[in-house]
C-alpha atoms as a PDB file:
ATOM      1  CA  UNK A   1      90.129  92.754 109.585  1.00  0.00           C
ATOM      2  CA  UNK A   2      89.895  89.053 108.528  1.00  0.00           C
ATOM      3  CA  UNK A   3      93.354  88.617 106.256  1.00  0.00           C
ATOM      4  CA  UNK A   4      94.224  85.772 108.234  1.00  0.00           C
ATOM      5  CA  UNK A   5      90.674  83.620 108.512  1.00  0.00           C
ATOM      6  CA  UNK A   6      91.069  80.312 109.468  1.00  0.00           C
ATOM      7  CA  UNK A   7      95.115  80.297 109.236  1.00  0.00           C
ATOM      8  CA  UNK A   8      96.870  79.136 112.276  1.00  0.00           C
ATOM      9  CA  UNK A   9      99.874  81.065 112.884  1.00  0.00           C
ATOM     10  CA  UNK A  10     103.402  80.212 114.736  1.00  0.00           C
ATOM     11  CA  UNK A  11     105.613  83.493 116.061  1.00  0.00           C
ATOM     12  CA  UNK A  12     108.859  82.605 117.613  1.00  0.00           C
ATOM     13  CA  UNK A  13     110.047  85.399 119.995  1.00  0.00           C
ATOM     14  CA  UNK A  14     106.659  86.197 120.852  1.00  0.00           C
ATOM     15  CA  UNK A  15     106.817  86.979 124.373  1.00  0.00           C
ATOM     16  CA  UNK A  16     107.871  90.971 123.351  1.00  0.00           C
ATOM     17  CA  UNK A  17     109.040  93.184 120.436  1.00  0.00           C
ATOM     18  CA  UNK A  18     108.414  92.667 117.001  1.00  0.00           C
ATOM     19  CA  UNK A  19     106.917  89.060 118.085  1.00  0.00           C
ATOM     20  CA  UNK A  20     104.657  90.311 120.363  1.00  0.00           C
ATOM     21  CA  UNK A  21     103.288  93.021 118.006  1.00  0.00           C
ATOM     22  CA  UNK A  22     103.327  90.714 115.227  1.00  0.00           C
ATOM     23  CA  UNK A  23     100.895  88.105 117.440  1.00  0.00           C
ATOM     24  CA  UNK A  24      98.539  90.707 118.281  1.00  0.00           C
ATOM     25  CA  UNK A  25      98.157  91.731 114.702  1.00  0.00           C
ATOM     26  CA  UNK A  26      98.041  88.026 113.311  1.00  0.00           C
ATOM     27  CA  UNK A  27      95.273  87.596 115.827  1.00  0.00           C
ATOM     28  CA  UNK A  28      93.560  90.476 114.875  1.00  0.00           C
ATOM     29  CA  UNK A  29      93.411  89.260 111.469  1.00  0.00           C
ATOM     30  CA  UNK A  30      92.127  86.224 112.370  1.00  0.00           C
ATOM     31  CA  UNK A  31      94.624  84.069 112.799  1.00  0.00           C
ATOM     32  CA  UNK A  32      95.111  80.983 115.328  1.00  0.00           C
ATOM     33  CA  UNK A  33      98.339  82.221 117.265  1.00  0.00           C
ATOM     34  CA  UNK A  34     101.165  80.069 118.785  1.00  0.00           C
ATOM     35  CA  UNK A  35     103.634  81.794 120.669  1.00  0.00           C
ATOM     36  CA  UNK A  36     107.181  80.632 121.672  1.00  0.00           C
ATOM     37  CA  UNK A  37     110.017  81.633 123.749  1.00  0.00           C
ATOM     38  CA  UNK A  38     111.523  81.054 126.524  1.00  0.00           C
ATOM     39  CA  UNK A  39     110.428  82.947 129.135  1.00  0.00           C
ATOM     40  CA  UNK A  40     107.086  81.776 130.279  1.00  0.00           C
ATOM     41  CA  UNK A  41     105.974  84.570 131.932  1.00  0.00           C
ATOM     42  CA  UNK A  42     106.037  87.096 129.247  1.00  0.00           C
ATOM     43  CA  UNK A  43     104.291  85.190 127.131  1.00  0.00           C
ATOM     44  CA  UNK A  44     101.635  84.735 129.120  1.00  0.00           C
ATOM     45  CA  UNK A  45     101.221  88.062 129.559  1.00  0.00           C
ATOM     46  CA  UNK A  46     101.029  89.095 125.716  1.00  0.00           C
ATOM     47  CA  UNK A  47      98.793  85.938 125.354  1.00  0.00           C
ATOM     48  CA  UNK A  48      96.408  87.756 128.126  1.00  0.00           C
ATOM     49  CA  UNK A  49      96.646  90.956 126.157  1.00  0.00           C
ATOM     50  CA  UNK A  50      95.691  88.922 122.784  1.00  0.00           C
ATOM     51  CA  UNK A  51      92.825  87.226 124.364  1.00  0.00           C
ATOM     52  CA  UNK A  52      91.367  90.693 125.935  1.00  0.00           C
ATOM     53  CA  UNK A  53      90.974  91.780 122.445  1.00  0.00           C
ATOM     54  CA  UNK A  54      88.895  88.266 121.444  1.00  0.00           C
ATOM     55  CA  UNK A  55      91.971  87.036 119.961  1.00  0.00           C
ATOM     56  CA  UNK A  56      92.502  83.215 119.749  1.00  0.00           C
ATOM     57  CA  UNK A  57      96.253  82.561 121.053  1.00  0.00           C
ATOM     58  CA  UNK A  58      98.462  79.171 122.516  1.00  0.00           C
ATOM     59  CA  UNK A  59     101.341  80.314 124.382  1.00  0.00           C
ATOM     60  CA  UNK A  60     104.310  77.853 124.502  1.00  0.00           C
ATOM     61  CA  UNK A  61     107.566  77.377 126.009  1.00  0.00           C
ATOM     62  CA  UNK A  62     110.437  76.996 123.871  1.00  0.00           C
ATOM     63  CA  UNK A  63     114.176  77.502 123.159  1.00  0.00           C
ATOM     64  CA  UNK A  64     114.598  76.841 119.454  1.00  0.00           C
ATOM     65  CA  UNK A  65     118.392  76.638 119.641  1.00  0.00           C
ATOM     66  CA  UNK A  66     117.216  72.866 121.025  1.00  0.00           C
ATOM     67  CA  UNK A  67     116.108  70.815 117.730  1.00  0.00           C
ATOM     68  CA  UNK A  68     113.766  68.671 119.993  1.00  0.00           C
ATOM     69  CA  UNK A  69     111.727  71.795 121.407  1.00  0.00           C
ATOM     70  CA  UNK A  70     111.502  72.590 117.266  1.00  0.00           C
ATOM     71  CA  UNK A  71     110.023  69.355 117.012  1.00  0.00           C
ATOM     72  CA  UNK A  72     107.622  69.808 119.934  1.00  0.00           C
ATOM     73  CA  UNK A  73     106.171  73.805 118.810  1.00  0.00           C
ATOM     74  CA  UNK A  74     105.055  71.564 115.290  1.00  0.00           C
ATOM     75  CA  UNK A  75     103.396  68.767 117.267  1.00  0.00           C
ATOM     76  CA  UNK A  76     101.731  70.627 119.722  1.00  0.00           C
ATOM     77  CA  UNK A  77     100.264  73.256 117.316  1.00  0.00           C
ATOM     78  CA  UNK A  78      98.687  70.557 115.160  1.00  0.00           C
ATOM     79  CA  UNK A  79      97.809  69.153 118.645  1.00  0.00           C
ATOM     80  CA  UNK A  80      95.976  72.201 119.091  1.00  0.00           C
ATOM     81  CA  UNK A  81      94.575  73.922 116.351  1.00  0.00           C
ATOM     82  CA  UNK A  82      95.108  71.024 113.212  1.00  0.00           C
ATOM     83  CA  UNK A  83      97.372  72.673 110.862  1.00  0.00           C
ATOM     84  CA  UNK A  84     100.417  75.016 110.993  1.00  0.00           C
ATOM     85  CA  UNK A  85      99.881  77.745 107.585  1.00  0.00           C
ATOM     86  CA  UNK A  86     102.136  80.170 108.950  1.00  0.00           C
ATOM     87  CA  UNK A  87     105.863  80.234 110.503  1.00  0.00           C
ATOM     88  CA  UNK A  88     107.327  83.240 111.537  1.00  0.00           C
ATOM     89  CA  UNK A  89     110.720  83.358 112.681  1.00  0.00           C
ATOM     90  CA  UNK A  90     111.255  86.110 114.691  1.00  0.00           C
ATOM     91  CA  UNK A  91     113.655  84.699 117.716  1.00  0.00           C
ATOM     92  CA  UNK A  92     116.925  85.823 117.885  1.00  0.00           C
ATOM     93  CA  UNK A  93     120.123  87.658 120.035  1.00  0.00           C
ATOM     94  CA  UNK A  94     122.275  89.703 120.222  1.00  0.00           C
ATOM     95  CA  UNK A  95     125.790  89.740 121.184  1.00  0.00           C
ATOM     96  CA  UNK A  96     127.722  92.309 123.611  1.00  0.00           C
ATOM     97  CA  UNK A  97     130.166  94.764 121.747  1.00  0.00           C
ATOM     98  CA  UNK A  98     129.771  94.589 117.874  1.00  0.00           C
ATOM     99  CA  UNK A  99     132.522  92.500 117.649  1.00  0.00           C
ATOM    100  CA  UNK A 100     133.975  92.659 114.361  1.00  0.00           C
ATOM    101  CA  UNK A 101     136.096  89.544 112.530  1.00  0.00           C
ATOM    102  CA  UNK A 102     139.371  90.345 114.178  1.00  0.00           C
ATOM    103  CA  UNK A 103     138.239  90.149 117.482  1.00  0.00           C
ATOM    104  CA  UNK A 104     135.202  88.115 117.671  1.00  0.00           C
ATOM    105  CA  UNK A 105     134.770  85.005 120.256  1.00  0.00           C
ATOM    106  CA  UNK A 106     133.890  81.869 119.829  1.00  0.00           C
ATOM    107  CA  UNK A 107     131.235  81.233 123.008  1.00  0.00           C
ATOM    108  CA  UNK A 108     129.498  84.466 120.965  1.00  0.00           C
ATOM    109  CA  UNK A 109     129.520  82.548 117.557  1.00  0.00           C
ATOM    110  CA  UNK A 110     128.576  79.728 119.011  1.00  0.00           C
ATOM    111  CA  UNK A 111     125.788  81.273 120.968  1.00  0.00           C
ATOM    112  CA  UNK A 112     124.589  83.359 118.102  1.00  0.00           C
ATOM    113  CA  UNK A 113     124.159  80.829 115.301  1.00  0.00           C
ATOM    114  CA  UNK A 114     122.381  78.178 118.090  1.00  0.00           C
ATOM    115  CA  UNK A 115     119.591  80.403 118.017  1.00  0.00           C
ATOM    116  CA  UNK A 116     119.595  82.798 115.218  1.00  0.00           C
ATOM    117  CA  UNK A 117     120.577  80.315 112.550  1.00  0.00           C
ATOM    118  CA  UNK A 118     120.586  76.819 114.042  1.00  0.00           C
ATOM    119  CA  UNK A 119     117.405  77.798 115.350  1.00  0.00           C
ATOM    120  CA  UNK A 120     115.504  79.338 112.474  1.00  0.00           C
ATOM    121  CA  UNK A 121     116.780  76.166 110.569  1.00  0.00           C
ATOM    122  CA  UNK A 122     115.065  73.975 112.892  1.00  0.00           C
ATOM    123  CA  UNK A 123     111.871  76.025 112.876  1.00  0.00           C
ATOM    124  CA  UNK A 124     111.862  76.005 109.029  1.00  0.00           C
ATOM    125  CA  UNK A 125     112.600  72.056 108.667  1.00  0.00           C
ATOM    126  CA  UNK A 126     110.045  71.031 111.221  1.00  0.00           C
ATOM    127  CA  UNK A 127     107.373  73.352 110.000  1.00  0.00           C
ATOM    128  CA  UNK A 128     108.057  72.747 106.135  1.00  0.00           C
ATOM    129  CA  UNK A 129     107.076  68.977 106.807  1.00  0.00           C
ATOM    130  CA  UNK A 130     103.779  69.866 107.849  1.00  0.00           C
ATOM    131  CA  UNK A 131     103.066  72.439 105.359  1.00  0.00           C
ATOM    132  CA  UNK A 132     104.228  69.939 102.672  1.00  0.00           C
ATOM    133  CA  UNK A 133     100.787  67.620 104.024  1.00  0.00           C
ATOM    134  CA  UNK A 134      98.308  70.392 103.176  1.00  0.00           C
ATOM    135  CA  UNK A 135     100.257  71.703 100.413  1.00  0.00           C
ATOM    136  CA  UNK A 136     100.319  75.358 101.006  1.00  0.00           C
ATOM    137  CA  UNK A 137     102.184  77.545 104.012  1.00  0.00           C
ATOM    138  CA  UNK A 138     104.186  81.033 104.296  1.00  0.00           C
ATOM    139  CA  UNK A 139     107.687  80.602 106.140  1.00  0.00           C
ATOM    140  CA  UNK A 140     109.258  84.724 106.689  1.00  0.00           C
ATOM    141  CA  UNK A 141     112.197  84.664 108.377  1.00  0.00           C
ATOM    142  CA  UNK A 142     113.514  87.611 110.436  1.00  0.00           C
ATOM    143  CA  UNK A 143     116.961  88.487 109.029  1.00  0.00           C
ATOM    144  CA  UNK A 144     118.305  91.803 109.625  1.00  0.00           C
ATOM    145  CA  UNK A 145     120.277  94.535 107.412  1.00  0.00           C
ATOM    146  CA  UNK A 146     123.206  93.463 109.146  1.00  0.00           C
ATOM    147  CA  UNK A 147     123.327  89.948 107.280  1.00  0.00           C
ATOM    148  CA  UNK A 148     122.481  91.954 103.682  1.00  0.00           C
ATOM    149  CA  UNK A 149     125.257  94.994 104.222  1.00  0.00           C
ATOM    150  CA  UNK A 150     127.302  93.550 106.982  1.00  0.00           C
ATOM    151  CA  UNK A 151     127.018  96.296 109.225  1.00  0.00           C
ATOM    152  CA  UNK A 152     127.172  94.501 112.858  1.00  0.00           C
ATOM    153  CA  UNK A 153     129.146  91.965 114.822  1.00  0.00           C
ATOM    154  CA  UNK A 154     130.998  89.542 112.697  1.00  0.00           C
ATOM    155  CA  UNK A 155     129.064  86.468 114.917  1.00  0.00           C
ATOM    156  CA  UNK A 156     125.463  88.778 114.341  1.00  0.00           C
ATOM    157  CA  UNK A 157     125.952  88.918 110.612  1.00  0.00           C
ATOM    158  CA  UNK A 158     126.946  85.661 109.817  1.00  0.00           C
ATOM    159  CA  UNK A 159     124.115  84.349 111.722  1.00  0.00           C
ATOM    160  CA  UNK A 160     121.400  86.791 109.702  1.00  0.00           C
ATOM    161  CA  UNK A 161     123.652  86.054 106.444  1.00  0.00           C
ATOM    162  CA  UNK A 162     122.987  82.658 106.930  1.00  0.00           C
ATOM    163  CA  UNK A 163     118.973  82.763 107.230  1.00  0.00           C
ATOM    164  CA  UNK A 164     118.441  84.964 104.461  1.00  0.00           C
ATOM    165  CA  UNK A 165     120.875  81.524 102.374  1.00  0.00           C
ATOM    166  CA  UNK A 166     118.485  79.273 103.996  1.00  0.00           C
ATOM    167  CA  UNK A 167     115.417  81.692 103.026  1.00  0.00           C
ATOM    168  CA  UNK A 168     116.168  81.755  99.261  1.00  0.00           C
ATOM    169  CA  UNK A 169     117.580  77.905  99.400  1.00  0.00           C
ATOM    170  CA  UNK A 170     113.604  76.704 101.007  1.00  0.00           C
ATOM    171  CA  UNK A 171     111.786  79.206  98.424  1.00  0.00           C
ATOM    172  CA  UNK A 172     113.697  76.998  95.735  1.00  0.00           C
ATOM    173  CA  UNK A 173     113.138  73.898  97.333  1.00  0.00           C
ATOM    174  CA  UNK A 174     109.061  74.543  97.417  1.00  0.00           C
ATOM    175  CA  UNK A 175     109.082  76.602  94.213  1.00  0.00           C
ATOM    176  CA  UNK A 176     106.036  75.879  92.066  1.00  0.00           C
ATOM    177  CA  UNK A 177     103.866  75.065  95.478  1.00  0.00           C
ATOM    178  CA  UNK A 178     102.200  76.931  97.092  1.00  0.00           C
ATOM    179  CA  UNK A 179     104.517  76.568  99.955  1.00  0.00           C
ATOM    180  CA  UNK A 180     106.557  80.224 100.338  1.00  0.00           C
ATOM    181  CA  UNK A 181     110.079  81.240 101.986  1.00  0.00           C
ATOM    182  CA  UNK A 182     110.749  85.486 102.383  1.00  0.00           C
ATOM    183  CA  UNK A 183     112.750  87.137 104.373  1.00  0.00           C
ATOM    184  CA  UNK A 184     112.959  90.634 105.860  1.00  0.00           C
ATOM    185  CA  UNK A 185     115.723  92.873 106.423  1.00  0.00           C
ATOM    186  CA  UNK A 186     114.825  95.057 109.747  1.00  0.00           C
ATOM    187  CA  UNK A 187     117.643  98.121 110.233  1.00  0.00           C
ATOM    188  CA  UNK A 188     117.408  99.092 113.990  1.00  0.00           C
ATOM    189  CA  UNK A 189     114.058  98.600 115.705  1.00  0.00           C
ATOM    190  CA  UNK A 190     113.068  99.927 119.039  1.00  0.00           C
ATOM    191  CA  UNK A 191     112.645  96.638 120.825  1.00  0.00           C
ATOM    192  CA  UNK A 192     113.871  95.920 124.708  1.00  0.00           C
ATOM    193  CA  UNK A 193     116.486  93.911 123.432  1.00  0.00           C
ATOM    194  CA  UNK A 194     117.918  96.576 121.524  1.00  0.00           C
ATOM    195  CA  UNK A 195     117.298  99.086 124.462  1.00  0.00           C
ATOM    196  CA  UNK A 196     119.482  96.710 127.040  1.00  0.00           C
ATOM    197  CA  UNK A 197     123.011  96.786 124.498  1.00  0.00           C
ATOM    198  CA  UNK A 198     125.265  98.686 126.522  1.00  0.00           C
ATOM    199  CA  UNK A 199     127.128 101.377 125.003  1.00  0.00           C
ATOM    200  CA  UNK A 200     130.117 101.378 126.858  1.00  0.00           C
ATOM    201  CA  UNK A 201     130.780  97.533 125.487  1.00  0.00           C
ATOM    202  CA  UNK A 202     130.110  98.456 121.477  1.00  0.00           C
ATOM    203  CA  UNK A 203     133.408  98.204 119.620  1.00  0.00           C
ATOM    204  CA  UNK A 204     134.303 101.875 118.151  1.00  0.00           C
ATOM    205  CA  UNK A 205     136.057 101.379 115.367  1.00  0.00           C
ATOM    206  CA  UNK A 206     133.110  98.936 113.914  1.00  0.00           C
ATOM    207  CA  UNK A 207     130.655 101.544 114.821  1.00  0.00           C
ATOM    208  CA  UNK A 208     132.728 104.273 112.746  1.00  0.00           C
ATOM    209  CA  UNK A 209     132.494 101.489 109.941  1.00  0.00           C
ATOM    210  CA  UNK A 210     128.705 100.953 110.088  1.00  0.00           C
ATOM    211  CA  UNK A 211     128.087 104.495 109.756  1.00  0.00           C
ATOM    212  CA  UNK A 212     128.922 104.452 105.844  1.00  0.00           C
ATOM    213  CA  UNK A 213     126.207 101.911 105.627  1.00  0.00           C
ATOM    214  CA  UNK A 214     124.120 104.237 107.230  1.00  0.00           C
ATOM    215  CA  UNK A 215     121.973 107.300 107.796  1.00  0.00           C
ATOM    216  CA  UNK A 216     121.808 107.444 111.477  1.00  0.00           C
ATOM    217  CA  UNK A 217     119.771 110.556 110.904  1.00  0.00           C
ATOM    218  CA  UNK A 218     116.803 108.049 109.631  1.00  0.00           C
ATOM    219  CA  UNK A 219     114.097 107.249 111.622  1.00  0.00           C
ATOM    220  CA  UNK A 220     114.402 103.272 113.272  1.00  0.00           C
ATOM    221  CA  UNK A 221     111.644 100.822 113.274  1.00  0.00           C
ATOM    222  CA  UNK A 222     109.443 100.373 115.487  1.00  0.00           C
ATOM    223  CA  UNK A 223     107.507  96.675 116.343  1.00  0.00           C
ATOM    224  CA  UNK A 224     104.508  97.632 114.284  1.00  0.00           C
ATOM    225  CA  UNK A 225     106.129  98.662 110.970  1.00  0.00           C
ATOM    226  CA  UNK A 226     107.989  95.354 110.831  1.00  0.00           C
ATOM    227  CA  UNK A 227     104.566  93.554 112.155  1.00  0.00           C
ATOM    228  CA  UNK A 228     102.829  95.072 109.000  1.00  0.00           C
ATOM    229  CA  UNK A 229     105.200  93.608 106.873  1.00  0.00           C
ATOM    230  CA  UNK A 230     104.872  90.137 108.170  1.00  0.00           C
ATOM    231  CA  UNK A 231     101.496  90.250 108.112  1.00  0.00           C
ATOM    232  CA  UNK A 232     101.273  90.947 104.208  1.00  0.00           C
ATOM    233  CA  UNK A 233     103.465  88.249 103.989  1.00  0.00           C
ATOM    234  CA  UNK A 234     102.034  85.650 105.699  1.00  0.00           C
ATOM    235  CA  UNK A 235      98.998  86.846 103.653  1.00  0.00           C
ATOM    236  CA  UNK A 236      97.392  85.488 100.310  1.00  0.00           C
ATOM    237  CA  UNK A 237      98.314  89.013  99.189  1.00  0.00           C
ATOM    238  CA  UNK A 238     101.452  88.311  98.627  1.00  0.00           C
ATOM    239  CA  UNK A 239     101.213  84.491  97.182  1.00  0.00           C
ATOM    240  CA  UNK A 240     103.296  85.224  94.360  1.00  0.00           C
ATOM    241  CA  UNK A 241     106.215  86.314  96.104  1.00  0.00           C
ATOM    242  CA  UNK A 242     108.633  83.815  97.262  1.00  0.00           C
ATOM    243  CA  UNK A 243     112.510  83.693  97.887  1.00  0.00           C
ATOM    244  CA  UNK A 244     112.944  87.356  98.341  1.00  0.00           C
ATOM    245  CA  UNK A 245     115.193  89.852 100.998  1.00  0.00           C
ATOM    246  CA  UNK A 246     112.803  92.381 101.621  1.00  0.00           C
ATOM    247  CA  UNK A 247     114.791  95.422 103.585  1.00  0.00           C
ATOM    248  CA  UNK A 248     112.539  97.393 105.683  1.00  0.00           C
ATOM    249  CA  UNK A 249     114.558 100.712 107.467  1.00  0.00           C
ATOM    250  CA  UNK A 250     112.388 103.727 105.895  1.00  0.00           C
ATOM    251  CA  UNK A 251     115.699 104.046 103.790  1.00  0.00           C
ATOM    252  CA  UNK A 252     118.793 104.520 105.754  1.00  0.00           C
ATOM    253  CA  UNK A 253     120.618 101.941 104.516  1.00  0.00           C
ATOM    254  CA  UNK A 254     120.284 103.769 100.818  1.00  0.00           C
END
C-alpha cells in the first residue's frame, strides 16, 4: 500500500467524516498527512488513531473561512514536511432547513460561502503557489451533488456550485502542468454532520422537490467510498485527469 510514497498530503475537515477517513487512508498509502479544522481536540484524536497504525500525520488548527489561517496551513506544512503535493478540500457546513431561494437568509449565505467557497478558494490559492515551485500537485475539491443538480438549500448549492467553477477555472489555469484541479460530487454520506440536521427544521416543499432528483431508495455514502475516490485522485493514477465533476452516489441521482 505505497500509492502515496513520499507525497505530503493536506485534508481540510480532518478531524471526522470523510476527512478523517480520507487521512487514515492517505497515510496508509504513504503519505505525509496535515490535518485541519477547527476543533483541536478531534483532531488530535484521529491524528492518535493515524499514528497507532505507523502513519506519519501533523494535526493543525484552522478555520479556513479566515484567509490568514489559509496562509498559515501552507507555511507550516512546508515548515514541516518540505513540500505540499496534495490539497484536499474537504471542509465545509451545512445550513439548518434546506432553505430554498425564496426564503433563504442572508447570515446562512454569508456563513456558507465563508467556508465552503471563500474557504476552499483560499485553500486552493495558497496551496497552488507552492505547487507551482515544484511543478507538480493534485488539488480535489469536495463539491457535492447539490451544486451539480441543485437539489439542497439555495445558500448550500451556490456555495458547492461555486467550487466545482473554481475547480474547472484552476484545472485551466495549470493545464499542460502537471499541476491538477478535480472535483467530486458526494450525494448524501453518513457523516456526524449529516446525522445532527434536524428534521423538524428541513423545509418540505424543497424536500418534495429534491426527490425528482433522486432515488431515496439508493444506498448513501459512506466516509470510505468517497475516501477511495480521493485517494485515486490525489494519485499518479489518475495524472491525466484534470478539470473534471466526478459524481459519486452509487447512482441515485440517475
Amino acid at each position: 500500500m505505497t500509492r502515496l510514497n513520499g507525497k505530503v498530503a493536506i485534508i481540510t475537515g480532518g478531524n471526522s467524516g470523510v476527512g478523517a477517513a480520507t487521512a487514515l487512508l492517505f497515510a496508509k498509502e504513504g503519505a505525509k498527512v496535515v490535518i485541519t479544522a477547527r476543533r483541536e481536540e478531534k483532531l488530535k484524536e484521529v491524528a492518535a488513531q493515524i499514528e497507532a497504525n505507523g502513519g506519519i500525520v501533523y494535526p493543525l488548527s484552522a478555520d479556513i473561512s479566515k484567509a490568514e489561517d489559509a496562509v498559515n496551513i501552507i507555511e507550516k506544512t512546508v515548515e514541516k514536511f518540505g513540500q505540499v503535493d496534495i490539497l484536499v478540500n474537504n471542509a465545509g457546513i451545512l445550513e439548518q432547513g434546506l432553505k430554498p431561494i425564496d426564503r433563504f437568509e442572508d447570515e446562512d449565505l454569508d456563513r456558507i460561502l465563508n467556508t465552503n467557497t471563500k474557504g476552499t478558494m483560499y485553500c486552493m490559492k495558497e496551496a497552488a503557489k507552492e505547487m507551482t515551485k515544484t511543478g507538480k500537485g493534485s488539488i480535489i475539491n469536495v463539491a457535492s451533488v447539490a451544486g451539480k443538480f441543485g437539489c439542497g438549500g439555495a445558500a448550500y448549492v451556490s456555495s458547492k456550485a461555486a467550487v466545482i467553477g473554481a475547480t474547472k477555472h484552476t484545472a485551466l489555469r495549470f493545464a499542460g502542468t502537471q499541476i491538477r484541479c478535480n472535483v467530486i460530487c458526494p450525494s448524501t454520506i453518513v457523516t456526524p454532520m449529516v446525522k445532527q440536521t434536524d428534521p423538524s427544521t428541513l423545509d418540505r416543499d424543497m424536500m418534495m422537490q429534491m426527490a425528482k432528483h433522486a432515488d431515496l431508495k439508493v444506498q448513501p455514502c459512506m466516509p470510505e467510498d468517497v475516501a477511495n475516490v480521493l485517494l485515486f485522485l490525489a494519485s499518479d493514477e489518475s495524472r491525466s485527469i484534470t478539470g473534471q465533476t466526478i459524481v459519486c452516489d452509487f447512482g441515485s441521482t440517475l
